[in-house]
PDB file of N, CA and C in Angstrom:
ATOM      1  N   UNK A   1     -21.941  -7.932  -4.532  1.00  0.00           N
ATOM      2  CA  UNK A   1     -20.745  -7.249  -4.097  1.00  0.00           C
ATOM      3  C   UNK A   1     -20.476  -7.588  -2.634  1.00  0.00           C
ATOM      4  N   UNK A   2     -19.043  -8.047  -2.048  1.00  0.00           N
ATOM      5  CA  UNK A   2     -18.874  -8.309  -1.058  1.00  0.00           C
ATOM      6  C   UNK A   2     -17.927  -7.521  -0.377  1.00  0.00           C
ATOM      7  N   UNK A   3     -18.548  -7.429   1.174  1.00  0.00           N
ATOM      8  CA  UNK A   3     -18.105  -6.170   1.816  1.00  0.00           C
ATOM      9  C   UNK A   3     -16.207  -6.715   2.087  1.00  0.00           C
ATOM     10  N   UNK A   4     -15.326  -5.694   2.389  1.00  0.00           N
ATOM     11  CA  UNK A   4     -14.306  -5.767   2.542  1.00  0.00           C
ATOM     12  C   UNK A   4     -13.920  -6.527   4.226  1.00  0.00           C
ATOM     13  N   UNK A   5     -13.049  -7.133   3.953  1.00  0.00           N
ATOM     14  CA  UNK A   5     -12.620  -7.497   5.447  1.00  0.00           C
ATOM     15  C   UNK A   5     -11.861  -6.731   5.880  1.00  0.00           C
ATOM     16  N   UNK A   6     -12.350  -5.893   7.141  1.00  0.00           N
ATOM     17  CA  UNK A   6     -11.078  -4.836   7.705  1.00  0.00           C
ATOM     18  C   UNK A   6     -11.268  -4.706   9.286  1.00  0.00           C
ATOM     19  N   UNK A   7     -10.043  -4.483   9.759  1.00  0.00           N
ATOM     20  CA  UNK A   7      -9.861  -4.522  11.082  1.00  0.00           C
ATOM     21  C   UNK A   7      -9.461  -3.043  11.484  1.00  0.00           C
ATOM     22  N   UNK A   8      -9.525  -2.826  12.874  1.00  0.00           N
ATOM     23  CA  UNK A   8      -9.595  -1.463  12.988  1.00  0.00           C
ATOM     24  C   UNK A   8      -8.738  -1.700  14.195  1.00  0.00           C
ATOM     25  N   UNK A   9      -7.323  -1.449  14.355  1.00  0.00           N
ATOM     26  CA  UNK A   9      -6.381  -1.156  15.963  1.00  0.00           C
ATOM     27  C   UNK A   9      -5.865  -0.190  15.922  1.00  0.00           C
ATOM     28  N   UNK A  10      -5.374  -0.115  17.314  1.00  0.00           N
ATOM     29  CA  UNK A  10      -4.738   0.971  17.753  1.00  0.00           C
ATOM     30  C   UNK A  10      -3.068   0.431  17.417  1.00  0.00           C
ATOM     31  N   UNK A  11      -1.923   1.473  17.479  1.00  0.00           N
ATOM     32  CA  UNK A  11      -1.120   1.141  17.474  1.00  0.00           C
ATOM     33  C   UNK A  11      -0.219   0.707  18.317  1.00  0.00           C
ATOM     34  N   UNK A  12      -0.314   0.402  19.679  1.00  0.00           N
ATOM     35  CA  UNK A  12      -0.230  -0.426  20.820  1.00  0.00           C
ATOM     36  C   UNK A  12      -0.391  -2.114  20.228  1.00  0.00           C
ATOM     37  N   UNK A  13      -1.321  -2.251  19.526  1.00  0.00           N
ATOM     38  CA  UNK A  13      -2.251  -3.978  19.918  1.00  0.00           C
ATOM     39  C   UNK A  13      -1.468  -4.113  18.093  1.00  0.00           C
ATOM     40  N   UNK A  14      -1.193  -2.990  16.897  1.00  0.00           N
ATOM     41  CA  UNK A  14      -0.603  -3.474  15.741  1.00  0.00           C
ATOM     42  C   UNK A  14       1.194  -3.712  16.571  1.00  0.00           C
ATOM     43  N   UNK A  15       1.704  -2.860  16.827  1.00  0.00           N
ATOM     44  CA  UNK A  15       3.066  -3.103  17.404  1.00  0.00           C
ATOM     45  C   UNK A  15       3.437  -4.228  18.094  1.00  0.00           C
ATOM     46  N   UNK A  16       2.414  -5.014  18.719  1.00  0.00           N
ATOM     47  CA  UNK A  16       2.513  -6.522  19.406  1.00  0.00           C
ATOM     48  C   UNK A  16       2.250  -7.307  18.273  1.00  0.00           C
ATOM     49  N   UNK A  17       0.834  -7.343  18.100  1.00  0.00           N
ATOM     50  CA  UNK A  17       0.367  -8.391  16.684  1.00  0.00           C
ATOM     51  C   UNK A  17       0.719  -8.250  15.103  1.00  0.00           C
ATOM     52  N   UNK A  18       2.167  -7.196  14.754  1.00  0.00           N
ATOM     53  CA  UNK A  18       2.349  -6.784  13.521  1.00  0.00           C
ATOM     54  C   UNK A  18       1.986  -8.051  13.022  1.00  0.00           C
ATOM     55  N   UNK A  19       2.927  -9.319  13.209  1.00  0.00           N
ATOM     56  CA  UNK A  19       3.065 -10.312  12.224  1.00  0.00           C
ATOM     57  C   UNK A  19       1.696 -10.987  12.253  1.00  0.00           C
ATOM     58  N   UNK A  20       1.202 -11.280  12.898  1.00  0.00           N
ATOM     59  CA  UNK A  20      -0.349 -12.173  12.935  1.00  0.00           C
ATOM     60  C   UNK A  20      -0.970 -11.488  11.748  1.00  0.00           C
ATOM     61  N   UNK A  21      -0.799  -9.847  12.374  1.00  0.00           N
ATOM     62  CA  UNK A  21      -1.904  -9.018  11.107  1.00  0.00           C
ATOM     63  C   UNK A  21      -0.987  -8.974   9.349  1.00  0.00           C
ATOM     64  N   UNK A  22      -0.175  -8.539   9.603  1.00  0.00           N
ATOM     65  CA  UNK A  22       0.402  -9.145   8.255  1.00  0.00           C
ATOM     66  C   UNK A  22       0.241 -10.636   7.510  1.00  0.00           C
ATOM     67  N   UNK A  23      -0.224 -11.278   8.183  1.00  0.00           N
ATOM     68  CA  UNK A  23      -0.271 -12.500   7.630  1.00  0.00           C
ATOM     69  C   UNK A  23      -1.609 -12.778   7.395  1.00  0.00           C
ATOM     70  N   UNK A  24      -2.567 -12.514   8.289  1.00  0.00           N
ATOM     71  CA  UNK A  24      -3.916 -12.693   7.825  1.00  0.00           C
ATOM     72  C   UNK A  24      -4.348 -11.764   6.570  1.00  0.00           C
ATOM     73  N   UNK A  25      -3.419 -10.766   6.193  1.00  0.00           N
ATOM     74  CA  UNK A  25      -3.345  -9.742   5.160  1.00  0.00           C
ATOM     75  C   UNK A  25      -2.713 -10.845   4.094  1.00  0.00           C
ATOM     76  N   UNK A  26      -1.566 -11.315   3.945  1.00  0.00           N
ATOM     77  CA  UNK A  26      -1.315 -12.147   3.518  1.00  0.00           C
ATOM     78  C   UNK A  26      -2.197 -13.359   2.918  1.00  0.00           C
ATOM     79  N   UNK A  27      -3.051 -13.556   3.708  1.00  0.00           N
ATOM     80  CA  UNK A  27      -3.770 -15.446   3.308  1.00  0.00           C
ATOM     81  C   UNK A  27      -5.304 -14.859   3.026  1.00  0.00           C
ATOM     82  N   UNK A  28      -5.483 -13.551   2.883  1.00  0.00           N
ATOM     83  CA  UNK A  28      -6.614 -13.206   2.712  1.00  0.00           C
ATOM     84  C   UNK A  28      -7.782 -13.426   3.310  1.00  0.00           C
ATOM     85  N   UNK A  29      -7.270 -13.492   4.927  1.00  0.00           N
ATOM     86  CA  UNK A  29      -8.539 -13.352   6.193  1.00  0.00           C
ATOM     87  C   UNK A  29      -8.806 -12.045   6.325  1.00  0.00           C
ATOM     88  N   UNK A  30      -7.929 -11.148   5.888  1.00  0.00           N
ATOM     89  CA  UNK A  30      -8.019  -9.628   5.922  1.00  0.00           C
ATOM     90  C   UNK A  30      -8.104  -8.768   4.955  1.00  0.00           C
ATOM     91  N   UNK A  31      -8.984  -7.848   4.214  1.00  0.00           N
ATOM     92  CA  UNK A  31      -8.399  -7.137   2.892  1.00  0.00           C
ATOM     93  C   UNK A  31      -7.376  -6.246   3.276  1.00  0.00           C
ATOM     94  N   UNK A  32      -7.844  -5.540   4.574  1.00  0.00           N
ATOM     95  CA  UNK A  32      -6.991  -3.981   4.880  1.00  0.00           C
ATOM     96  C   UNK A  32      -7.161  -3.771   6.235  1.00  0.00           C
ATOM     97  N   UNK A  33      -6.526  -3.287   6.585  1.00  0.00           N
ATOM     98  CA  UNK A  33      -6.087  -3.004   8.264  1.00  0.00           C
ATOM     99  C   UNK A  33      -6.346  -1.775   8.741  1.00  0.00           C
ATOM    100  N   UNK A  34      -6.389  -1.185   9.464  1.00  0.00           N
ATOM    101  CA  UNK A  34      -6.580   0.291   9.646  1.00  0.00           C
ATOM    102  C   UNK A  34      -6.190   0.314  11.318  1.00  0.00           C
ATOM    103  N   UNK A  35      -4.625   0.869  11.206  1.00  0.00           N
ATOM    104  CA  UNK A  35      -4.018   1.339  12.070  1.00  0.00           C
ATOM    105  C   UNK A  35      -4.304   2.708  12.946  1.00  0.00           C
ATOM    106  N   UNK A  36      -5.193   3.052  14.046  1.00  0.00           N
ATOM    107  CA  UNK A  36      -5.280   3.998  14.491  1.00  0.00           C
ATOM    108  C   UNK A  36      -4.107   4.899  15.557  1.00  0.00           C
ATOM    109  N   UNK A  37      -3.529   5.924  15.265  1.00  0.00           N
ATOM    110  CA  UNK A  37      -2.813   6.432  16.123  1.00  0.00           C
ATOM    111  C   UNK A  37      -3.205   7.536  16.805  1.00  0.00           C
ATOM    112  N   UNK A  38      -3.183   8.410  17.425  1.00  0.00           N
ATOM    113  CA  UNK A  38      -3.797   9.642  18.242  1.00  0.00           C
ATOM    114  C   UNK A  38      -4.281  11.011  17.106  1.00  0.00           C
ATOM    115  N   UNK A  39      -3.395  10.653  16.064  1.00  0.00           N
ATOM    116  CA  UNK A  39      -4.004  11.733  15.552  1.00  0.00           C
ATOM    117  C   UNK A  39      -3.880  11.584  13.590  1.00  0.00           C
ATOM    118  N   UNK A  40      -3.633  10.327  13.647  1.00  0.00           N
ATOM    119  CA  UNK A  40      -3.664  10.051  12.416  1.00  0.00           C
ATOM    120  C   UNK A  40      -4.762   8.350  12.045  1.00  0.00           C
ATOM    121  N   UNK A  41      -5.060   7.646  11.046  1.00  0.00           N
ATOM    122  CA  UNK A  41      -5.473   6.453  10.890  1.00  0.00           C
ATOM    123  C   UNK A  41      -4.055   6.070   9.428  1.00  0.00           C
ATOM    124  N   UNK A  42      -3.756   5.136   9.692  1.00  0.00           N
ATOM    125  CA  UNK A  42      -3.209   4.236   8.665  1.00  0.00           C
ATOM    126  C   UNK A  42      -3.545   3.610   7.925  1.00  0.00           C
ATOM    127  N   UNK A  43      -3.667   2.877   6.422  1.00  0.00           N
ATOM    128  CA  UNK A  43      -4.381   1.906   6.509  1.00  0.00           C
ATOM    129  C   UNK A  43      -2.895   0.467   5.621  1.00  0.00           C
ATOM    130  N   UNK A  44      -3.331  -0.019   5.968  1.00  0.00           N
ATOM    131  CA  UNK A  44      -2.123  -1.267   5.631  1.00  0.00           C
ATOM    132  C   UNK A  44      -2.911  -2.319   4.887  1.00  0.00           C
ATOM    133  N   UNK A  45      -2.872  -2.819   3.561  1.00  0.00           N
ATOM    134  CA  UNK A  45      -3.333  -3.779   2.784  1.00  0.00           C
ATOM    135  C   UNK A  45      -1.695  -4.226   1.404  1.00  0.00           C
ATOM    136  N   UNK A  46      -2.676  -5.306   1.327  1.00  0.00           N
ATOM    137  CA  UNK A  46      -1.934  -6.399   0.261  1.00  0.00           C
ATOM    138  C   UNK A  46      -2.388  -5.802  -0.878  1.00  0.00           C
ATOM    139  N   UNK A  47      -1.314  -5.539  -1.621  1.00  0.00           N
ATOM    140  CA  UNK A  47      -1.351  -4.678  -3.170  1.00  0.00           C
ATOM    141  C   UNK A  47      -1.971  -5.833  -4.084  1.00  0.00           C
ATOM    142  N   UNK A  48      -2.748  -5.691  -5.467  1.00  0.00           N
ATOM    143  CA  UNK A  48      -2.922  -6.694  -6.034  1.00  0.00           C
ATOM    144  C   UNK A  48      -1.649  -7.610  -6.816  1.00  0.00           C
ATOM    145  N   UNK A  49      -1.572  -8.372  -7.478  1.00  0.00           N
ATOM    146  CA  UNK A  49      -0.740  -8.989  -8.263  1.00  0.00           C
ATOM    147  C   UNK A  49      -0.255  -8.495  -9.542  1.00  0.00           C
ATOM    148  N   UNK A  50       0.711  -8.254  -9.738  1.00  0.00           N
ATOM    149  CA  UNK A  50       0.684  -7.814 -11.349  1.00  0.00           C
ATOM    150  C   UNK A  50       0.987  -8.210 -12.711  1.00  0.00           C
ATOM    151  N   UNK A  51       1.355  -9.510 -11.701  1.00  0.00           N
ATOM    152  CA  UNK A  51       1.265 -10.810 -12.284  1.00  0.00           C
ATOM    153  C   UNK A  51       0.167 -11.037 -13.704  1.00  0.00           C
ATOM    154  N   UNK A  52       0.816 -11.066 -14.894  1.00  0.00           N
ATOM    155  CA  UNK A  52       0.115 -11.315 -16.015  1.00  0.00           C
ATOM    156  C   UNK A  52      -1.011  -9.964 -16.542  1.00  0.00           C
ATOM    157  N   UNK A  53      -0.732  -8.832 -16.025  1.00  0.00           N
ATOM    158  CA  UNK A  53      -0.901  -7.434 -16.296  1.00  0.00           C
ATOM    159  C   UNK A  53      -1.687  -7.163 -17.789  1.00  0.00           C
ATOM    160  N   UNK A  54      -0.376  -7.925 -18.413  1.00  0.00           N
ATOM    161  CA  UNK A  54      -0.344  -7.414 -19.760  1.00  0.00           C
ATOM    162  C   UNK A  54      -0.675  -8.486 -20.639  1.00  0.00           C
ATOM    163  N   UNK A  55      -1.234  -9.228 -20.164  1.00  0.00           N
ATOM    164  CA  UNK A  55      -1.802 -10.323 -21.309  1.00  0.00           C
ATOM    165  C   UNK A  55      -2.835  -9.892 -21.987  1.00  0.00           C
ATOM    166  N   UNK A  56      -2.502 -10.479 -23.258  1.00  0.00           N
ATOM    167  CA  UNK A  56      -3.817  -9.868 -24.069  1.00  0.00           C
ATOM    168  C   UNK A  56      -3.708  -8.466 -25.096  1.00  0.00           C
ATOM    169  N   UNK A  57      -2.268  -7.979 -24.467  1.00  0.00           N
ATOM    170  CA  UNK A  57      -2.094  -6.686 -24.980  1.00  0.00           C
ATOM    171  C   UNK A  57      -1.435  -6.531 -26.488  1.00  0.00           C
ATOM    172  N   UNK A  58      -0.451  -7.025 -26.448  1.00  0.00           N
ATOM    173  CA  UNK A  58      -0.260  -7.427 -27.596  1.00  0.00           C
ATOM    174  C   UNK A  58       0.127  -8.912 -28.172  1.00  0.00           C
ATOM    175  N   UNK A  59       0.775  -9.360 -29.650  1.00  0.00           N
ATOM    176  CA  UNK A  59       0.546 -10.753 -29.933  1.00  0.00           C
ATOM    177  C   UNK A  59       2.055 -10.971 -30.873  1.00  0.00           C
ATOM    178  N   UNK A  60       2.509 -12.036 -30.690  1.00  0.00           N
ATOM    179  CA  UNK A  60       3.480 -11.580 -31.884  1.00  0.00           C
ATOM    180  C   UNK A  60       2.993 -12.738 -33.235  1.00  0.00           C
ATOM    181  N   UNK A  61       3.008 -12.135 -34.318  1.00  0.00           N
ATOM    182  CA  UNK A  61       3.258 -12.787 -35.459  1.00  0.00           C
ATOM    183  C   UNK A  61       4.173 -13.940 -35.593  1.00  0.00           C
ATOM    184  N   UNK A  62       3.048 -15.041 -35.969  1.00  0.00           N
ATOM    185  CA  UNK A  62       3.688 -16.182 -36.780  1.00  0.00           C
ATOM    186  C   UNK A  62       5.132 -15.912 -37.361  1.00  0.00           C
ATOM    187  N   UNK A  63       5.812 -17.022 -36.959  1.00  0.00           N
ATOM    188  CA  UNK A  63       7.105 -16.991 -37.631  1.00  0.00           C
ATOM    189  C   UNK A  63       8.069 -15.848 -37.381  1.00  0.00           C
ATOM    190  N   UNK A  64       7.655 -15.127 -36.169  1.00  0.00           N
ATOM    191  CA  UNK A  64       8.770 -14.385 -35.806  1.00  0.00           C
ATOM    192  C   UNK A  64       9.386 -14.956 -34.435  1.00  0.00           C
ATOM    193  N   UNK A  65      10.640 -14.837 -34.721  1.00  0.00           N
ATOM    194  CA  UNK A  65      11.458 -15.672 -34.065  1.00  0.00           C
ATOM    195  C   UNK A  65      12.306 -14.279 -32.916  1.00  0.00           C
ATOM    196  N   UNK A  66      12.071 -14.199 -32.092  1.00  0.00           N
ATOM    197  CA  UNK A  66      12.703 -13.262 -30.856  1.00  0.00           C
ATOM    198  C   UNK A  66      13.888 -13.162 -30.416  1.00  0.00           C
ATOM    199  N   UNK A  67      14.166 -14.950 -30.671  1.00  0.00           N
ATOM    200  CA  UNK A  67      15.734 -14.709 -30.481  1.00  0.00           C
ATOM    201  C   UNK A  67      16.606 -14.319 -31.509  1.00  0.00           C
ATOM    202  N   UNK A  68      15.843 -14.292 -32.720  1.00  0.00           N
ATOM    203  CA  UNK A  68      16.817 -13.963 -33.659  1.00  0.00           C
ATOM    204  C   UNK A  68      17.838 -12.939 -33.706  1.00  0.00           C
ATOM    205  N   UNK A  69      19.243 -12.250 -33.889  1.00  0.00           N
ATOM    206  CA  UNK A  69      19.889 -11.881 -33.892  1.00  0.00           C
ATOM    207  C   UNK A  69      19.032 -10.404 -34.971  1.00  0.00           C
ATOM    208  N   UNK A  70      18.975  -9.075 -34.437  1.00  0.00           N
ATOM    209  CA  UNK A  70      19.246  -8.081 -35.244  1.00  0.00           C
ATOM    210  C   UNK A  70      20.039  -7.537 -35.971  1.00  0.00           C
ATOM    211  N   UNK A  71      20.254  -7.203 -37.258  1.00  0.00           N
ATOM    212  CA  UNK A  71      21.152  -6.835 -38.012  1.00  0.00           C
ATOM    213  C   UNK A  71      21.355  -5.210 -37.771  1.00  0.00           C
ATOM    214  N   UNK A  72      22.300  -4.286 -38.085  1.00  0.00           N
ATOM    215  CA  UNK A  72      22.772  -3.115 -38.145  1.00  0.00           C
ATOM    216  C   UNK A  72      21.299  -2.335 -39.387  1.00  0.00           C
ATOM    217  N   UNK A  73      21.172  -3.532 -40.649  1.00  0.00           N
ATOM    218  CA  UNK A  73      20.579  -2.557 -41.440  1.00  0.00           C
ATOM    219  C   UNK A  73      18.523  -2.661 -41.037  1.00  0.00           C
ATOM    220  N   UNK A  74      18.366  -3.233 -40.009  1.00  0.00           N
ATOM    221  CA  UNK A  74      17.144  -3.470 -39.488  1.00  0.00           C
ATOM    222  C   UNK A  74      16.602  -2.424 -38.531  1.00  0.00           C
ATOM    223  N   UNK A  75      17.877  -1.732 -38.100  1.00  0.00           N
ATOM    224  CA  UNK A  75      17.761  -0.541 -37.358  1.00  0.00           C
ATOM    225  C   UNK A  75      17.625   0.707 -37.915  1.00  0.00           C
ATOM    226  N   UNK A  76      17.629   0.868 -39.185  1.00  0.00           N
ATOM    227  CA  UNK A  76      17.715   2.086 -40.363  1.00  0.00           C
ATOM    228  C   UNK A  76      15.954   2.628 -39.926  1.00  0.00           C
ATOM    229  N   UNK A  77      14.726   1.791 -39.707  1.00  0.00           N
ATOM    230  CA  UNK A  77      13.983   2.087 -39.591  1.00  0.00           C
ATOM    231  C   UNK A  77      13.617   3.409 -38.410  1.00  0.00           C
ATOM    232  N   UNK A  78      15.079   3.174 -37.513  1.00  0.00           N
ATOM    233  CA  UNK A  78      14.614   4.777 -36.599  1.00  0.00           C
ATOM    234  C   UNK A  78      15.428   5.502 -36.602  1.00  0.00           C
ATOM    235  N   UNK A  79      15.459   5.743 -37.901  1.00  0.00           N
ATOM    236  CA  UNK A  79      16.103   6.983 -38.419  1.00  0.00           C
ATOM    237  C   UNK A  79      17.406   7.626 -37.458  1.00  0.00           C
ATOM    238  N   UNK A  80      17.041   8.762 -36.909  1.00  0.00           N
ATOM    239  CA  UNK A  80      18.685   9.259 -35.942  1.00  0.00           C
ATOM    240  C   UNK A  80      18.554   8.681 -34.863  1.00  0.00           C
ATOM    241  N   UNK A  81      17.501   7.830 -34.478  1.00  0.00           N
ATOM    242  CA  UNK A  81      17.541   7.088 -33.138  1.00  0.00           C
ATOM    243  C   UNK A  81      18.357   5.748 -33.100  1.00  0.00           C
ATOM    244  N   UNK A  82      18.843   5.253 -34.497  1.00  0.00           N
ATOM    245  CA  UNK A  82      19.289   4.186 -34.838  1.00  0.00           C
ATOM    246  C   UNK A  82      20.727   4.102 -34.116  1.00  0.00           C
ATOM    247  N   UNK A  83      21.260   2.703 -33.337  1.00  0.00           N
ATOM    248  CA  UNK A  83      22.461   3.038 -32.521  1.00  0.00           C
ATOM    249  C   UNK A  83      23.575   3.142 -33.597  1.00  0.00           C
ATOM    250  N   UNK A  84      24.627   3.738 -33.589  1.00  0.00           N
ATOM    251  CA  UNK A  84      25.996   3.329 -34.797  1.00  0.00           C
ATOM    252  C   UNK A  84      26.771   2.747 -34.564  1.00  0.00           C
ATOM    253  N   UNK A  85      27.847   2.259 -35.330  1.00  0.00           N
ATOM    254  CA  UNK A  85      28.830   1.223 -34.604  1.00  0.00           C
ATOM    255  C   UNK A  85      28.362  -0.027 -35.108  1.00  0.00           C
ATOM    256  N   UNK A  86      29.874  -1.142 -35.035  1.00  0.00           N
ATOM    257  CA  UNK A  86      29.224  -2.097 -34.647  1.00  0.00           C
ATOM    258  C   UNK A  86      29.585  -3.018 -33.746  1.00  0.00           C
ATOM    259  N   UNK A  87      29.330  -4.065 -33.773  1.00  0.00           N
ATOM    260  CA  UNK A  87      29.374  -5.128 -32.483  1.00  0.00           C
ATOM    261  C   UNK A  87      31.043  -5.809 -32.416  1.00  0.00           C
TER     262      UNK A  87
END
């Protein structure tokens, strides 16, 4: 297990160096920042990706085609949730 990279300023030295520290947050010289102010701490980090989240979750069946056009009577399956009308 590897320890986190974190920096510890005041908000004087983040208000000059925002962008440096955002960026080393950015390129992953930094995990998380920790902004100190007189009577509070901050902490400022890069959220993960959520990028590809959901892979794996579900699959679609062979031979189903997505773009295919839905019909009116394909929607009967949700009962009063089904929209009316048609196109």
């Amino acid at each position: 297990m590897s320890l986190a990279k974190q920096k510890t300023v005041d908000e004087a030295d983040f208000s000059q160096h925002s962008s440096e520290y955002l960026q080393a947050l950015a390129s992953g010289e930094l995990d998380r920042l920790l902004v100190s102010s007189p009577d509070q701490i901050y902490e400022v980090r890069k959220l993960p990706s959520i990028y590809g989240c959901m892979k794996g979750t579900f699959s679609i069946p062979e031979g189903v085609d997505l773009t295919e056009p839905v019909g009116m009577e394909d929607w009967s399956a949700l009962g009063d949730d089904a929209p009316t009308g048609s196109r």
